[in-house]
PDB file of N, CA and C in Angstrom:
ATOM      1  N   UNK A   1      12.735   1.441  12.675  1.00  0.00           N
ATOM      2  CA  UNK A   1      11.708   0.756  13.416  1.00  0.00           C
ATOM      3  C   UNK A   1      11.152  -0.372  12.540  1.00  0.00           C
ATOM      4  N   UNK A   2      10.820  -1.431  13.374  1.00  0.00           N
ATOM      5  CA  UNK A   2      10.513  -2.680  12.469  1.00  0.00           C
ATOM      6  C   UNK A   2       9.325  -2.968  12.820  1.00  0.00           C
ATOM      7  N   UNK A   3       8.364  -2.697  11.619  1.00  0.00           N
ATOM      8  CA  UNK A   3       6.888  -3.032  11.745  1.00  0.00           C
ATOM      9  C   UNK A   3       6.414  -4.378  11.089  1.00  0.00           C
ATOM     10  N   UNK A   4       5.834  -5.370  11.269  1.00  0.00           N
ATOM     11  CA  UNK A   4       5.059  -6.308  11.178  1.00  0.00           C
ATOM     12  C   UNK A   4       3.215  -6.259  11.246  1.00  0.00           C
ATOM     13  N   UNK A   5       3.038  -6.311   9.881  1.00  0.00           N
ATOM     14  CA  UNK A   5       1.368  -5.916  10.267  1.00  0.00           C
ATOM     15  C   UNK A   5       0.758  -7.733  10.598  1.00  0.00           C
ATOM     16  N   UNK A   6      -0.400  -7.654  11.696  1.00  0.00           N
ATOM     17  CA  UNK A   6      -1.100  -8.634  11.950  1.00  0.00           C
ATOM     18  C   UNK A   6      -1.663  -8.955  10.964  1.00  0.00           C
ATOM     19  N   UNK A   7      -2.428 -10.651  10.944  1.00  0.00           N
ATOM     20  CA  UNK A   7      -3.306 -10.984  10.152  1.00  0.00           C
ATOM     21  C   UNK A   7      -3.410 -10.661   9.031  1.00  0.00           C
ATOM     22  N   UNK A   8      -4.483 -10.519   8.166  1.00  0.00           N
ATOM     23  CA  UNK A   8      -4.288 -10.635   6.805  1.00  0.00           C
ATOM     24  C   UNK A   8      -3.938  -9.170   6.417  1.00  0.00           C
ATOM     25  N   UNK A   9      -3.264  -7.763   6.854  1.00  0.00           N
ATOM     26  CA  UNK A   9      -2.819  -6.737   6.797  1.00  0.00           C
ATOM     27  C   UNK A   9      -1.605  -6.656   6.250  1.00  0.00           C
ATOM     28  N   UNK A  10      -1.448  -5.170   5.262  1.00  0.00           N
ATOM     29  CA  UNK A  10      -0.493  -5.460   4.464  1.00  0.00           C
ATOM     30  C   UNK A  10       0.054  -4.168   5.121  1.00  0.00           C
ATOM     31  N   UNK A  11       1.278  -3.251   4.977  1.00  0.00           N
ATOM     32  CA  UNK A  11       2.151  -2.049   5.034  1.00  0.00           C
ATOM     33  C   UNK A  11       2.416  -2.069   3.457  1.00  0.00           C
ATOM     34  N   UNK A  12       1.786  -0.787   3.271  1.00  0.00           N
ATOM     35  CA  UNK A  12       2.459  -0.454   1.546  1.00  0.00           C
ATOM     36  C   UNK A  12       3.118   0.680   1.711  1.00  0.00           C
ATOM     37  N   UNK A  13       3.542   1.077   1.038  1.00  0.00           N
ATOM     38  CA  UNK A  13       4.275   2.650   0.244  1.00  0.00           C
ATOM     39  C   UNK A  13       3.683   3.402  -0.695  1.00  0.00           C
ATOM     40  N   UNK A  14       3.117   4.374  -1.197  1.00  0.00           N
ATOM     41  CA  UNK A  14       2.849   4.726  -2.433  1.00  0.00           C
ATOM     42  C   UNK A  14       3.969   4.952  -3.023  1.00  0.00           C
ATOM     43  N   UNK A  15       4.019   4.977  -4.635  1.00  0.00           N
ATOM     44  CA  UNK A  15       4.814   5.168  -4.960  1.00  0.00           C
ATOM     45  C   UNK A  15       4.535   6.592  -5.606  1.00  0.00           C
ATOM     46  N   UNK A  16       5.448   7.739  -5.653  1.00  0.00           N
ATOM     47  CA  UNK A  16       4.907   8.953  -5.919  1.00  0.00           C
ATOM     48  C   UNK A  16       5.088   8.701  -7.295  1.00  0.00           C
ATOM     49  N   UNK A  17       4.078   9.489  -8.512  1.00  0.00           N
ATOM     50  CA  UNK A  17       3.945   9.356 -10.080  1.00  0.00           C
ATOM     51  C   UNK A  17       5.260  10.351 -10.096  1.00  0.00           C
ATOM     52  N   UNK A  18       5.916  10.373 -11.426  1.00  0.00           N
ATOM     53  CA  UNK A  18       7.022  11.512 -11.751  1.00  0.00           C
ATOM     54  C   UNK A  18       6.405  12.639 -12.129  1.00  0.00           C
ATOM     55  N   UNK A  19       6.372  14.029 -11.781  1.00  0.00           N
ATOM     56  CA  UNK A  19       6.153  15.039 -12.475  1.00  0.00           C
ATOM     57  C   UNK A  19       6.398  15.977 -13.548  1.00  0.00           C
ATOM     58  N   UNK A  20       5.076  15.634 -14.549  1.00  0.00           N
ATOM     59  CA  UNK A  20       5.110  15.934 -16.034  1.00  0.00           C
ATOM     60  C   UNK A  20       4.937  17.639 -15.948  1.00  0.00           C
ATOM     61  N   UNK A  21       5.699  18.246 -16.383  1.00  0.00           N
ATOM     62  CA  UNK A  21       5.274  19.971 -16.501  1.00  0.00           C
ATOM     63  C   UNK A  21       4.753  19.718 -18.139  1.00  0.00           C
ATOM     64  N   UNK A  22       3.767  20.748 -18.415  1.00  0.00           N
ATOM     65  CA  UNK A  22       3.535  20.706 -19.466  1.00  0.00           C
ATOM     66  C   UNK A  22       2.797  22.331 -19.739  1.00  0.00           C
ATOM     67  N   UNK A  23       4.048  22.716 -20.691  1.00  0.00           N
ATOM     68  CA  UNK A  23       3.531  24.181 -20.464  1.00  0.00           C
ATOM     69  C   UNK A  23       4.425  24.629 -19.268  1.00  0.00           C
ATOM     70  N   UNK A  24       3.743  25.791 -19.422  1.00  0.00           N
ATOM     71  CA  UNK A  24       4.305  26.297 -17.640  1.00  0.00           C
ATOM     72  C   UNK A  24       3.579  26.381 -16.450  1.00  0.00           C
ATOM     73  N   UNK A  25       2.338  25.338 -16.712  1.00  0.00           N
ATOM     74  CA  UNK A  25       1.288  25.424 -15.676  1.00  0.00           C
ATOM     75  C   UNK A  25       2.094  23.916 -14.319  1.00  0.00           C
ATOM     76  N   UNK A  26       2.055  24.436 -13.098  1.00  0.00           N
ATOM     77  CA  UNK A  26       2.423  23.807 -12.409  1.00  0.00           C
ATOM     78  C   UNK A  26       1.833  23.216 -11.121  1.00  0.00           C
ATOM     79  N   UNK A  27       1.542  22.268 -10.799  1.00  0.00           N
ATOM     80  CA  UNK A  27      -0.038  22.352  -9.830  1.00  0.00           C
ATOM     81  C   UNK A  27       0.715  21.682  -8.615  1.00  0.00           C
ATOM     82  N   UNK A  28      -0.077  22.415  -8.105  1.00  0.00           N
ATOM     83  CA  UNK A  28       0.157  22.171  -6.252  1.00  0.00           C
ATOM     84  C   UNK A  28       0.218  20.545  -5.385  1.00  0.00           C
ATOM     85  N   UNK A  29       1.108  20.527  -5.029  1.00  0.00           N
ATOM     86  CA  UNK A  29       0.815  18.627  -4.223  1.00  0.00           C
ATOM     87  C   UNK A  29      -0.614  18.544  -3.822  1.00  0.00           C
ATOM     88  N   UNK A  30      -1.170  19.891  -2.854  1.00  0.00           N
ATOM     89  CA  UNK A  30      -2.579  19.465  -2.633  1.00  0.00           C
ATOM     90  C   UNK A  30      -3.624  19.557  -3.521  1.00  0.00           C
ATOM     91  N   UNK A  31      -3.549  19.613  -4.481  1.00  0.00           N
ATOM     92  CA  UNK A  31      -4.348  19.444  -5.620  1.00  0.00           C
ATOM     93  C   UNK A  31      -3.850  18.214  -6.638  1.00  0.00           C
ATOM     94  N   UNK A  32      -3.153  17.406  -6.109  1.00  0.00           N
ATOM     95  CA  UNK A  32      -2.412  16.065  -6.737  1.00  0.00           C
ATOM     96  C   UNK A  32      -3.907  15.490  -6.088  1.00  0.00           C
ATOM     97  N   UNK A  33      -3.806  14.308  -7.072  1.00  0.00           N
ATOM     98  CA  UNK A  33      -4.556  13.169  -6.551  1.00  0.00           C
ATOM     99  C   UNK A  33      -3.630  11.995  -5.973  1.00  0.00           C
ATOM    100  N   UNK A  34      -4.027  10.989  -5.148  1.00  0.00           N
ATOM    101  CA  UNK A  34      -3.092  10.217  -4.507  1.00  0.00           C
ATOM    102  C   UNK A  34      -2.794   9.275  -5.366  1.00  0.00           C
ATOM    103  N   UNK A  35      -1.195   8.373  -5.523  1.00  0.00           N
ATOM    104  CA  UNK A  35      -0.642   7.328  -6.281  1.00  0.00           C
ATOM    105  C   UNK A  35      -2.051   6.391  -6.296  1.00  0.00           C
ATOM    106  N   UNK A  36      -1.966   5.588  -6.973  1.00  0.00           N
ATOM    107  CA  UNK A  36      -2.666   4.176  -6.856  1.00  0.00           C
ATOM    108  C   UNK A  36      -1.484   3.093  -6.632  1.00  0.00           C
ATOM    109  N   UNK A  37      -0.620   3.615  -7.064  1.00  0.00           N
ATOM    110  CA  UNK A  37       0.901   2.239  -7.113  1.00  0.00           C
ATOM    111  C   UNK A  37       1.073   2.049  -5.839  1.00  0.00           C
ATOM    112  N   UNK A  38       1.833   1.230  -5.250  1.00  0.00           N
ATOM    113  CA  UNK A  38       2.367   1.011  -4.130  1.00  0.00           C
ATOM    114  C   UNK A  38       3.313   0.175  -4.036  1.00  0.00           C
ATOM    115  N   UNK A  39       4.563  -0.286  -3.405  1.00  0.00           N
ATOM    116  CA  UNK A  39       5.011  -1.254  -2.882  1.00  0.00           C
ATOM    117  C   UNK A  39       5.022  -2.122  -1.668  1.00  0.00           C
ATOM    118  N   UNK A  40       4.724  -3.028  -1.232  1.00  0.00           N
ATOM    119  CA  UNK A  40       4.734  -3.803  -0.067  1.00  0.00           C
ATOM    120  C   UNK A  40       5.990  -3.999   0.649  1.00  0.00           C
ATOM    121  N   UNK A  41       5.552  -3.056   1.665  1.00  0.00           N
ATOM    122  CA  UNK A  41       6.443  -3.217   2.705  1.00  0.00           C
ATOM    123  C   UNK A  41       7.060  -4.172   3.659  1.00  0.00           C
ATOM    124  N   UNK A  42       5.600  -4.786   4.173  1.00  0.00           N
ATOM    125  CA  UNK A  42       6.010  -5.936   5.305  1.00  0.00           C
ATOM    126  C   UNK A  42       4.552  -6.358   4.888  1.00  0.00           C
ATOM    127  N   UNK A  43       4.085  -7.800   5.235  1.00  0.00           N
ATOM    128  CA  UNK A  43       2.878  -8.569   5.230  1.00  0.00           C
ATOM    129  C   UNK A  43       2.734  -9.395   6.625  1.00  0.00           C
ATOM    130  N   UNK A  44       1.634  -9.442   7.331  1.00  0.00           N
ATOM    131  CA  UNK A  44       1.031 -10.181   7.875  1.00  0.00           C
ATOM    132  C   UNK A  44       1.489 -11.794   7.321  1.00  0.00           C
ATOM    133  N   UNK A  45       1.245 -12.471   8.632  1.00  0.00           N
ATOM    134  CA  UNK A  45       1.240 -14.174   8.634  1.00  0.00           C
ATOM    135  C   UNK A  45      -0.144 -14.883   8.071  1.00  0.00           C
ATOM    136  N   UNK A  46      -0.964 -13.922   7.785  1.00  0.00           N
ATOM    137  CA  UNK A  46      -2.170 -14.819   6.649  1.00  0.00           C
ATOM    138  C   UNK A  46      -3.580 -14.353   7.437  1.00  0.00           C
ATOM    139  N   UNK A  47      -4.588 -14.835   6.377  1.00  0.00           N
ATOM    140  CA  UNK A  47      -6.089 -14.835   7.097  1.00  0.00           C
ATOM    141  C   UNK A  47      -6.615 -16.274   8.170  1.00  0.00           C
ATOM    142  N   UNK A  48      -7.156 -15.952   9.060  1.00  0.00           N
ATOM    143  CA  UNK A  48      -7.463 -17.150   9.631  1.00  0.00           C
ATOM    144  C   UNK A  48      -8.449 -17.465   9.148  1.00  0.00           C
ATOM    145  N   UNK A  49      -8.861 -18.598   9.041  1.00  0.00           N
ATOM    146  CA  UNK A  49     -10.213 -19.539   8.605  1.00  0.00           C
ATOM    147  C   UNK A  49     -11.224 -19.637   9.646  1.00  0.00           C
ATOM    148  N   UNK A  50     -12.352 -20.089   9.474  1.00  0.00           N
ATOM    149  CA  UNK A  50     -13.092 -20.556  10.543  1.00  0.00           C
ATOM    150  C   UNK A  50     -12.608 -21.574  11.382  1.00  0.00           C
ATOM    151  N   UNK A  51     -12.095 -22.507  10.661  1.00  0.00           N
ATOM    152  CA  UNK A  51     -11.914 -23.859  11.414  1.00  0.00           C
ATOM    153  C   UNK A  51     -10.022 -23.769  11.892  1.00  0.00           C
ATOM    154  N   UNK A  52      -9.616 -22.313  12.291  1.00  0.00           N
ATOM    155  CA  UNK A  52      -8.280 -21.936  12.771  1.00  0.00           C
ATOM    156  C   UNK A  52      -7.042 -22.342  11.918  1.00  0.00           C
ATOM    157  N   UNK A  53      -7.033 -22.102  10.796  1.00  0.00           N
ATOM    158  CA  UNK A  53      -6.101 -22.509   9.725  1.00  0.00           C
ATOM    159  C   UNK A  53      -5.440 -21.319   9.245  1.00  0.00           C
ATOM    160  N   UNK A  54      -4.282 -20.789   8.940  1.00  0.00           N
ATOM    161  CA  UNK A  54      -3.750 -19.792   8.321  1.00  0.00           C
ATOM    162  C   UNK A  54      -3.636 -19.845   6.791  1.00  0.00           C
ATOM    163  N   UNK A  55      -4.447 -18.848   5.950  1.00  0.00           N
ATOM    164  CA  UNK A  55      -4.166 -18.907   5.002  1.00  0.00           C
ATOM    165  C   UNK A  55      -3.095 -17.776   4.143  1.00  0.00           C
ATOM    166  N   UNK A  56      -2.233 -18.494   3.816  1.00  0.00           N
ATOM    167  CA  UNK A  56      -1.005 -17.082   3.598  1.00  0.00           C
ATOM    168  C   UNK A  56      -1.327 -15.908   2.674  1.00  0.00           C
ATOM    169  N   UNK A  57      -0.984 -15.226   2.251  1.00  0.00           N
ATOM    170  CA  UNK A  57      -1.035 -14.514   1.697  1.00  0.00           C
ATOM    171  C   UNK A  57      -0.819 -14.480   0.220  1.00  0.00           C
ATOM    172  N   UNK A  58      -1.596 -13.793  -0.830  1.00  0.00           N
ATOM    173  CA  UNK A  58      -0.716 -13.724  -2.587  1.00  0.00           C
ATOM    174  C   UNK A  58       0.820 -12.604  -2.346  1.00  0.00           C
ATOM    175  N   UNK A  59       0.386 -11.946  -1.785  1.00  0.00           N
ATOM    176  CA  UNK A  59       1.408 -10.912  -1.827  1.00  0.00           C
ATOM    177  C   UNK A  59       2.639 -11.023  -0.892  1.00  0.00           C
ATOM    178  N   UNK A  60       4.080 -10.563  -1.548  1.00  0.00           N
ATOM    179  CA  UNK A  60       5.067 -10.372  -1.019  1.00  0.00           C
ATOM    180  C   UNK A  60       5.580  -8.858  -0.599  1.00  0.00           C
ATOM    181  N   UNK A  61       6.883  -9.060   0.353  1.00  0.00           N
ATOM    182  CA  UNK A  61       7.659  -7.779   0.561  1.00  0.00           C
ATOM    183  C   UNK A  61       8.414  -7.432  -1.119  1.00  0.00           C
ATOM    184  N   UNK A  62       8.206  -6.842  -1.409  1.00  0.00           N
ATOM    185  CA  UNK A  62       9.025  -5.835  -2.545  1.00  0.00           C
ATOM    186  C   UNK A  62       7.882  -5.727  -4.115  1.00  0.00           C
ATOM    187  N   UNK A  63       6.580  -6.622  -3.706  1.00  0.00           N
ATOM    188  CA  UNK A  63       5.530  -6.578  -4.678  1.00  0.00           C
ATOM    189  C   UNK A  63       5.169  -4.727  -4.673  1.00  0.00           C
ATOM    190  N   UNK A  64       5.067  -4.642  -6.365  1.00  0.00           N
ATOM    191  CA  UNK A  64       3.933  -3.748  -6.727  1.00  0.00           C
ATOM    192  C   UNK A  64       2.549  -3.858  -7.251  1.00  0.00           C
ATOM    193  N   UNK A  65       2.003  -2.990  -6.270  1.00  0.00           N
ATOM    194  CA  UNK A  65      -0.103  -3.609  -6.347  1.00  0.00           C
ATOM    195  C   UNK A  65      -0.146  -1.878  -6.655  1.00  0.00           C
ATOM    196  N   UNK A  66      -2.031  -2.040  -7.220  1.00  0.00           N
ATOM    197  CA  UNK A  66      -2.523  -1.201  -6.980  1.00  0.00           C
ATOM    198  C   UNK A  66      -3.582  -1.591  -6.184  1.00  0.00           C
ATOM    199  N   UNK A  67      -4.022   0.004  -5.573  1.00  0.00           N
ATOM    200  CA  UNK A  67      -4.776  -0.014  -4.453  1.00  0.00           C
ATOM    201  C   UNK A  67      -5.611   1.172  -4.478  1.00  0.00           C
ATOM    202  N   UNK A  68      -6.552   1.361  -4.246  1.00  0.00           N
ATOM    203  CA  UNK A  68      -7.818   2.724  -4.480  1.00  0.00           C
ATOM    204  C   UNK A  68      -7.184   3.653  -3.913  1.00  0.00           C
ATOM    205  N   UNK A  69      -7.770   5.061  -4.393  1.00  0.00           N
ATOM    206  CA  UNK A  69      -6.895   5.930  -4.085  1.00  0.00           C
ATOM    207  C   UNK A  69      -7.580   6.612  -2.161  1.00  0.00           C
ATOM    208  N   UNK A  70      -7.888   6.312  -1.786  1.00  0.00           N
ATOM    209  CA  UNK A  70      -8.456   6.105  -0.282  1.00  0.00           C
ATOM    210  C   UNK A  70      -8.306   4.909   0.314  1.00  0.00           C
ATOM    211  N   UNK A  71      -8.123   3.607   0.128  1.00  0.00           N
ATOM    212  CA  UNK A  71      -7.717   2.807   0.769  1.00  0.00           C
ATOM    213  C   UNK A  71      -7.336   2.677   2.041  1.00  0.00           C
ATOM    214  N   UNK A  72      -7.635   2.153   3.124  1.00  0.00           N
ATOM    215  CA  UNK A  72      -6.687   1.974   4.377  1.00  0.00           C
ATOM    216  C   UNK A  72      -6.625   2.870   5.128  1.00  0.00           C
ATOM    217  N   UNK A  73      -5.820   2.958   5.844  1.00  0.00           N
ATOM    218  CA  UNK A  73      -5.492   3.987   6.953  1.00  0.00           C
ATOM    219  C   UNK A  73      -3.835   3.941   6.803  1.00  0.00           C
ATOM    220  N   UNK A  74      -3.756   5.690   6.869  1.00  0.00           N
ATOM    221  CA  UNK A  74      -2.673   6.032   6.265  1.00  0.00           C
ATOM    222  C   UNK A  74      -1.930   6.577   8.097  1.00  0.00           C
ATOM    223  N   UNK A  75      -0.711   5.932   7.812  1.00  0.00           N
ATOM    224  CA  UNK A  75       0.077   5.947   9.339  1.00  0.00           C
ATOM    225  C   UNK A  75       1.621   6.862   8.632  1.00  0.00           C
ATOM    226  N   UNK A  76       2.120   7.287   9.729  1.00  0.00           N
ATOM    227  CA  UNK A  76       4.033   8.167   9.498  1.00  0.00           C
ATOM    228  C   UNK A  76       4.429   7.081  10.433  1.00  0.00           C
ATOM    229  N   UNK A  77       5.252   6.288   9.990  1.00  0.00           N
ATOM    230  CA  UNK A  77       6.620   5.746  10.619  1.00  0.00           C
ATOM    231  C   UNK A  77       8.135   6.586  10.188  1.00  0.00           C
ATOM    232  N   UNK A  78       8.616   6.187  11.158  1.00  0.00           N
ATOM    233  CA  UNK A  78       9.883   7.171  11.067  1.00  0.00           C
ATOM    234  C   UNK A  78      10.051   8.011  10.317  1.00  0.00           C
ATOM    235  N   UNK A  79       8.831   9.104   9.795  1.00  0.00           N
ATOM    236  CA  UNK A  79       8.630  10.602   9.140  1.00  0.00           C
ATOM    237  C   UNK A  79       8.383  10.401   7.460  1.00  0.00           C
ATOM    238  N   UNK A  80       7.995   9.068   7.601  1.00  0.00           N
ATOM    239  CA  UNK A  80       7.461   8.367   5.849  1.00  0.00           C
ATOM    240  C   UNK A  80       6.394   8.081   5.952  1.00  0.00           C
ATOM    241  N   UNK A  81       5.540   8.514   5.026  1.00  0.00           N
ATOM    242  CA  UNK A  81       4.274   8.507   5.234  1.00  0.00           C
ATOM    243  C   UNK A  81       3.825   6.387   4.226  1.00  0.00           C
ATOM    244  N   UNK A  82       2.822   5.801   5.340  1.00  0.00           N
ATOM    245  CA  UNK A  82       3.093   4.668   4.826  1.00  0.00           C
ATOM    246  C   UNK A  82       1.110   4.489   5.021  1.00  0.00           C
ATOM    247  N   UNK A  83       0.854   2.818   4.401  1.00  0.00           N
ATOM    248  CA  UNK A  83      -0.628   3.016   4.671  1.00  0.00           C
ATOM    249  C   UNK A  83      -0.616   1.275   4.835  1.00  0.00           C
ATOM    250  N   UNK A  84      -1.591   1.109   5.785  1.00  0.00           N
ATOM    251  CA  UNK A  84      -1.934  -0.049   6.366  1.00  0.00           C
ATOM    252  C   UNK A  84      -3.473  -0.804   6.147  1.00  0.00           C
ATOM    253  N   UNK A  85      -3.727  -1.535   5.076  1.00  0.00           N
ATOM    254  CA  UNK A  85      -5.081  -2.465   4.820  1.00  0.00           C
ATOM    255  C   UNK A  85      -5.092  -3.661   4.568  1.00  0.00           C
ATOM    256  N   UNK A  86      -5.838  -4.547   4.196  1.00  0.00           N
ATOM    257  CA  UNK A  86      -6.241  -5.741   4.550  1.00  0.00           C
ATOM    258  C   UNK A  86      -5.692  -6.063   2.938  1.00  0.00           C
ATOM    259  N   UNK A  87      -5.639  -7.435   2.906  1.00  0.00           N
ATOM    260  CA  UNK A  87      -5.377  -7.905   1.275  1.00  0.00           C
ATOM    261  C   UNK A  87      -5.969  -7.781   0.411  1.00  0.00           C
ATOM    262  N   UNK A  88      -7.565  -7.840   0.816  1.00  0.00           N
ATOM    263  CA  UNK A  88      -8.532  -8.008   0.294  1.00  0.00           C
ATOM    264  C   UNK A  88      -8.856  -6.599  -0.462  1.00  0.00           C
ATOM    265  N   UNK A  89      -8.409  -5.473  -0.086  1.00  0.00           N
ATOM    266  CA  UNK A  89      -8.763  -4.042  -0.771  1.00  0.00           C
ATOM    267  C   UNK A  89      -7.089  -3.814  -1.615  1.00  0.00           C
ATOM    268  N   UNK A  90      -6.329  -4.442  -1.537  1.00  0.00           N
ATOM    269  CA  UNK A  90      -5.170  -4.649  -2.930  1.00  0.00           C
ATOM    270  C   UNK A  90      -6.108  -5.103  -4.484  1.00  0.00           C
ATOM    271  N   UNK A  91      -6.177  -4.091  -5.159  1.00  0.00           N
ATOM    272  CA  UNK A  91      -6.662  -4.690  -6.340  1.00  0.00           C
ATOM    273  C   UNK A  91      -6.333  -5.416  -7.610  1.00  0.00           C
ATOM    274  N   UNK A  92      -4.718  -5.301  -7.409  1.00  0.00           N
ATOM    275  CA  UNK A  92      -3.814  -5.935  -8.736  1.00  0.00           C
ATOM    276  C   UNK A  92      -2.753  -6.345  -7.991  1.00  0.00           C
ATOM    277  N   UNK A  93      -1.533  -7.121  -8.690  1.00  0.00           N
ATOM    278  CA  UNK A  93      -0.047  -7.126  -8.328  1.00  0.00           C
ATOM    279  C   UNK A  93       0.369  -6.755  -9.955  1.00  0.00           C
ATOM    280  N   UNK A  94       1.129  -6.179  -9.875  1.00  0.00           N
ATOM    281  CA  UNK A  94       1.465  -5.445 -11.344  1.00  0.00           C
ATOM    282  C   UNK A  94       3.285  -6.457 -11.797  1.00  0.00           C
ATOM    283  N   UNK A  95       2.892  -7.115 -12.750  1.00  0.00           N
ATOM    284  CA  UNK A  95       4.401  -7.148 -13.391  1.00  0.00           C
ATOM    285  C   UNK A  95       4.433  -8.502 -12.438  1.00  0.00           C
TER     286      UNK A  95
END
């Protein structure tokens, strides 16, 4: 399925951290805290201006940002869990 987010809206990915065992203590996904990483999925055609101007976007498809760990609204496309917010709550582009 091919998603396109409107306006200044981004589609990210988290990216899951690798899991460190340390010891033999092993902790539960629901007791994980959520990635901050992400990759950009698809981007919106820009913010509009007052005076009807598109302003594009910093971010690309295949960028890694971070993003708060609540951020957005978190959507399942085709059984992948993905999350959808504005540019403006992206806090870095990494690398």
């Amino acid at each position: 399925m091919k998603i396109t987010p409107l306006y200044d809206r981004v589609l990210l990915k988290r990216i899951e951290e690798k899991e460190v065992k340390r010891g033999s203590i092993i902790i539960p996904d629901t007791a994980k805290e959520k990635p901050q990483e992400a990759e950009v999925i698809a981007c919106g055609k820009g913010k509009m201006t007052d005076e009807g101007k598109i302003v594009p976007l910093a971010v690309k498809a295949g960028d890694k940002v971070l993003i708060g760990k609540y951020a957005g609204t978190e959507v399942t496309i085709d059984g992948e869990e993905h999350v959808i917010l504005r540019e403006e709550e992206i806090l870095a582009v990494i690398g």
